[in-house]
N, C-alpha and C. Protein backbone atom coordinates (compact mmCIF):
# COMPACT_ATOMS: atom_id res chain seq x y z
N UNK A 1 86.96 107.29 118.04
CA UNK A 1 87.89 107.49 116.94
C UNK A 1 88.57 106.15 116.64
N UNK A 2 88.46 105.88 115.18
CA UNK A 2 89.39 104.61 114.74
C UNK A 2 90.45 104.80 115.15
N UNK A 3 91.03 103.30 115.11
CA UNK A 3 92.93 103.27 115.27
C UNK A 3 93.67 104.01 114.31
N UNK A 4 92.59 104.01 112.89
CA UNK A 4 93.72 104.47 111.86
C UNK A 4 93.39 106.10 111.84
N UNK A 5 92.66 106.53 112.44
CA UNK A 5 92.47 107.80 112.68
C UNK A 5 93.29 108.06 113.58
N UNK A 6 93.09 107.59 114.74
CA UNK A 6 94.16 108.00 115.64
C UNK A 6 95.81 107.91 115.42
N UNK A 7 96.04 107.07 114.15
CA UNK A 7 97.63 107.33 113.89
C UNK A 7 97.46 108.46 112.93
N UNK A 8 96.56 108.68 111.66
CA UNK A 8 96.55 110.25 111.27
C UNK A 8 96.33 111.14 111.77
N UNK A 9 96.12 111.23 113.00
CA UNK A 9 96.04 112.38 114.10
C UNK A 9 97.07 112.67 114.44
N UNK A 10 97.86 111.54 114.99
CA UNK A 10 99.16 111.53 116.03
C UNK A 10 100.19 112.19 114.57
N UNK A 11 100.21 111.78 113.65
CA UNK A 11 101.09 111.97 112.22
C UNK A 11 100.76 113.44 112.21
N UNK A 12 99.89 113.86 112.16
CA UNK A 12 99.82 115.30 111.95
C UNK A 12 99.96 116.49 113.05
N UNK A 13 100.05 115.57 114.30
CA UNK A 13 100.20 116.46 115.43
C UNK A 13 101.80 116.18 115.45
N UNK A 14 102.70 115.39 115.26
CA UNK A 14 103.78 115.23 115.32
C UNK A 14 104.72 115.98 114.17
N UNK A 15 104.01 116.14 113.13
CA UNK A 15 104.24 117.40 112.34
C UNK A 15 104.10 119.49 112.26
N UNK A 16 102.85 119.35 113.78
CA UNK A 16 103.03 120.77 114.25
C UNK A 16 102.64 120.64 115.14
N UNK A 17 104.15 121.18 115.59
CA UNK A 17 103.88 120.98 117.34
C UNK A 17 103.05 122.28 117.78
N UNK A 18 102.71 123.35 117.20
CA UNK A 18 101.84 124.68 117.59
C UNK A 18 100.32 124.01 117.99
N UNK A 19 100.25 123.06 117.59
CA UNK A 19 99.06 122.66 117.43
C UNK A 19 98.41 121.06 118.70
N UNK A 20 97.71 120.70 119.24
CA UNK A 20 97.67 120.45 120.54
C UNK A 20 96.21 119.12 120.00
N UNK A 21 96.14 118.09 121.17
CA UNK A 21 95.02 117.22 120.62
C UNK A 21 93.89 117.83 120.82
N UNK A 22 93.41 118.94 121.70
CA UNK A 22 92.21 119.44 121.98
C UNK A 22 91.73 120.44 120.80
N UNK A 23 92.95 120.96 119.93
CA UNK A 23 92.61 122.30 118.97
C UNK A 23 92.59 121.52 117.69
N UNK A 24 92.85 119.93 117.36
CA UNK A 24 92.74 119.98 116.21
C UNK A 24 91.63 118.89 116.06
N UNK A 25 90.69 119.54 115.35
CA UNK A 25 88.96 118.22 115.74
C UNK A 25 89.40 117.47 114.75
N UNK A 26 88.11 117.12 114.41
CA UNK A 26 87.83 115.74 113.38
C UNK A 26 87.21 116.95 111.91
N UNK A 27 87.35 118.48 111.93
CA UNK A 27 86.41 119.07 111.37
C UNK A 27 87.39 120.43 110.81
N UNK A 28 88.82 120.14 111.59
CA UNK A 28 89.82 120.97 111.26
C UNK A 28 90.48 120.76 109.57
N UNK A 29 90.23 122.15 109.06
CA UNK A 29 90.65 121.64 107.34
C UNK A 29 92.08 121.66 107.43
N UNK A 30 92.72 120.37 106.98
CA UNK A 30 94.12 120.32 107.17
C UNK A 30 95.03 121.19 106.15
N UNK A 31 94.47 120.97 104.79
CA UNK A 31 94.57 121.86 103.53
C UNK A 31 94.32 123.34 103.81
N UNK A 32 93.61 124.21 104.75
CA UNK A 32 93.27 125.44 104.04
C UNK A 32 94.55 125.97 105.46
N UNK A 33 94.45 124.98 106.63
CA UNK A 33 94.96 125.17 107.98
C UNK A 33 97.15 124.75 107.70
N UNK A 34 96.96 124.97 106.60
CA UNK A 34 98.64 124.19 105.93
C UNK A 34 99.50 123.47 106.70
N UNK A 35 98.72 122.45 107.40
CA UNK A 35 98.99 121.35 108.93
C UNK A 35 99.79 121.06 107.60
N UNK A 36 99.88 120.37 106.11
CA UNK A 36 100.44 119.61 105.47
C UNK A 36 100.64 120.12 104.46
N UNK A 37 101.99 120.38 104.06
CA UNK A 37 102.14 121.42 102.72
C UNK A 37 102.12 119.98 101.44
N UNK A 38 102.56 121.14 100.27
CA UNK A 38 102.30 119.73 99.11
C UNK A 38 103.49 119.12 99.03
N UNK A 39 104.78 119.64 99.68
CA UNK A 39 105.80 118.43 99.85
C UNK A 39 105.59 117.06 101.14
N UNK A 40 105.02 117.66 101.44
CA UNK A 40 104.44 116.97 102.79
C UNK A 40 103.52 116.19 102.87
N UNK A 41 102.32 116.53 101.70
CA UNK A 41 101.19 115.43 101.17
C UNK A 41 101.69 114.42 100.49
N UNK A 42 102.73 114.38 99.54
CA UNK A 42 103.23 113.38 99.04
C UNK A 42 103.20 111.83 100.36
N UNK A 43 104.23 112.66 101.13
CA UNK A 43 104.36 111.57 102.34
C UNK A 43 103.74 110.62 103.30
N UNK A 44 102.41 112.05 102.90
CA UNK A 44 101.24 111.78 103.95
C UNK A 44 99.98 111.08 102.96
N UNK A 45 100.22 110.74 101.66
CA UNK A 45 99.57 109.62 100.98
C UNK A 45 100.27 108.50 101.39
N UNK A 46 101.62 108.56 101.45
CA UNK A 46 102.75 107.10 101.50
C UNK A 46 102.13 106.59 102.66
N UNK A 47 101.71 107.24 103.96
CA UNK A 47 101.56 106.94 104.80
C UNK A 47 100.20 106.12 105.59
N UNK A 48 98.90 106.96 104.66
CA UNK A 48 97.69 106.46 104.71
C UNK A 48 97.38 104.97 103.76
N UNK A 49 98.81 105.19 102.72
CA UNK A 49 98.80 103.77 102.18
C UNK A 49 99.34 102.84 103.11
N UNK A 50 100.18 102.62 103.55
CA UNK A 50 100.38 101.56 104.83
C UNK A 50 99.35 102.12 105.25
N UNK A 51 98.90 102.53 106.02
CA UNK A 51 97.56 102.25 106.87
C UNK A 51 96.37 100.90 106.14
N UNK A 52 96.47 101.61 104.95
CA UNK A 52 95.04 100.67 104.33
C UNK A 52 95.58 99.57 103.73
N UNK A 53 96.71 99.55 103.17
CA UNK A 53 97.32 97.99 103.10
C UNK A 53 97.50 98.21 101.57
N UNK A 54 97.05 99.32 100.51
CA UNK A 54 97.49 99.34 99.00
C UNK A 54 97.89 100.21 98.95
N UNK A 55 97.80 100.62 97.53
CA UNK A 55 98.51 101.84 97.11
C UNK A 55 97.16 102.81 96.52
N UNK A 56 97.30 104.09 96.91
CA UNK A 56 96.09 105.02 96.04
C UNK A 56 96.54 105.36 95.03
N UNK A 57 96.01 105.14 93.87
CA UNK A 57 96.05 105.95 92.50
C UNK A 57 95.93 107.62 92.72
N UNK A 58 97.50 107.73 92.32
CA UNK A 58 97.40 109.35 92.64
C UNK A 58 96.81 110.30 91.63
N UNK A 59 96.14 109.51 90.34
CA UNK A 59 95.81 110.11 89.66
C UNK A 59 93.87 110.31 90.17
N UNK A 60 93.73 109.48 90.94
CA UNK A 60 92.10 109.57 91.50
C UNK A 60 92.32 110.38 92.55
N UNK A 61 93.12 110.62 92.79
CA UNK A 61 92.78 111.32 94.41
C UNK A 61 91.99 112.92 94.02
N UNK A 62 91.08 112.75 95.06
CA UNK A 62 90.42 114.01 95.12
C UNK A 62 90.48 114.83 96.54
N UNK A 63 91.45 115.75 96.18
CA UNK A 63 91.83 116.67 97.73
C UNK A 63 90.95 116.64 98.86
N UNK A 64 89.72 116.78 98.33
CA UNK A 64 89.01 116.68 99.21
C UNK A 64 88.60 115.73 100.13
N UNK A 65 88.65 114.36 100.12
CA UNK A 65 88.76 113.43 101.01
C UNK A 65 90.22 113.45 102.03
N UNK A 66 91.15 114.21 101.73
CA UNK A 66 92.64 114.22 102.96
C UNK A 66 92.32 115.84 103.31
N UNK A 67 91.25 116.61 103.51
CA UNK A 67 90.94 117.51 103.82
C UNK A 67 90.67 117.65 105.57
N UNK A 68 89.75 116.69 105.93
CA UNK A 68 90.02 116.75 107.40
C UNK A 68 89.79 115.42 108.02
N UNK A 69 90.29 115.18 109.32
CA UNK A 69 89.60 113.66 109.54
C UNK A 69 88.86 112.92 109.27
N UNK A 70 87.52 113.70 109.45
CA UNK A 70 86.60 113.19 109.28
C UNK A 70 86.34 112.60 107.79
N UNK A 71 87.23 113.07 107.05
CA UNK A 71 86.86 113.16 105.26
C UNK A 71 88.01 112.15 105.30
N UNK A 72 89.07 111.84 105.52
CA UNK A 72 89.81 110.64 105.91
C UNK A 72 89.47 109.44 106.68
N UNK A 73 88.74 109.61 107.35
CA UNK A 73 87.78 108.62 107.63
C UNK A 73 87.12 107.56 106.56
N UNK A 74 86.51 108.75 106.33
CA UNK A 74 85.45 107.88 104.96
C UNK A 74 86.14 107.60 103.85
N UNK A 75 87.07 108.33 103.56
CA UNK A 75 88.51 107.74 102.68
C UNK A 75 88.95 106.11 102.89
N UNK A 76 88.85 106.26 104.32
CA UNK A 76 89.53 104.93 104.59
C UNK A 76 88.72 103.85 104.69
N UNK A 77 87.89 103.79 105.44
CA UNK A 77 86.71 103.32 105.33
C UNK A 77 86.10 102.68 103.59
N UNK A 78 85.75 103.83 102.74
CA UNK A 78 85.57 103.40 101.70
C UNK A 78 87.08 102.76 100.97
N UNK A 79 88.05 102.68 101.04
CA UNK A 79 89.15 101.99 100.47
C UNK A 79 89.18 100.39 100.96
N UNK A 80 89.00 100.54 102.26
CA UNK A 80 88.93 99.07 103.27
C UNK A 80 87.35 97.92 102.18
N UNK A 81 86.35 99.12 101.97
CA UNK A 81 84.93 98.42 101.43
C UNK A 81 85.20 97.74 100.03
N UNK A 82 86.59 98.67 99.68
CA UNK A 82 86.97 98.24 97.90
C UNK A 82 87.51 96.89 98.05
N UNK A 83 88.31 96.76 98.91
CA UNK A 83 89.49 95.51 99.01
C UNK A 83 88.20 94.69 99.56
N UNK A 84 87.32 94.63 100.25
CA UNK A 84 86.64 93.79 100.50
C UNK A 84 86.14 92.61 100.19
C-alpha cells in the first residue's frame, strides 16, 4: 500500500471508529458504506488535494474514483501522471 493510501486509510479510519484496519479493504465502497457523508466529502477532496500537491476541479470529479481505495489509488496515481 502507498504512503498516500495509507494516510487515506488512516483519514477514514479516524473518522469511524466502528470500523477497524482489518474490516476496511482496498475494495470497501466508501460511498454506498457512508464511511464519508457529503458534508464530509467536501473535506475529504481538501484533503486528497494536499496529498497530490493541486487542486481537483470539482466540476470533473467523478464519484466514482473516491469510491474505494483502490479507485483512489488510480485517482492519485493518474493526477501525479498529469503534473508530470
Amino acid at each position: 500500500m502507498s504512503d498516500s493510501i495509507s494516510k487515506v486509510k488512516k483519514y477514514i479510519l479516524d473518522k469511524n471508529s466502528s470500523l477497524t484496519d482489518t474490516t476496511f479493504l482496498e475494495t470497501t465502497d466508501i460511498i454506498e458504506n457512508r464511511l464519508i457523508d457529503s458534508l464530509q466529502f467536501v473535506e475529504f477532496i481538501l484533503f486528497v488535494e494536499e496529498i497530490i500537491g493541486r487542486k481537483i476541479d470539482i466540476e470533473s470529479i467523478n464519484i466514482d474514483d473516491f469510491r474505494t481505495l483502490k479507485s483512489i489509488n488510480q485517482f492519485i496515481d493518474n493526477s501525479r501522471d498529469d503534473t508530470g
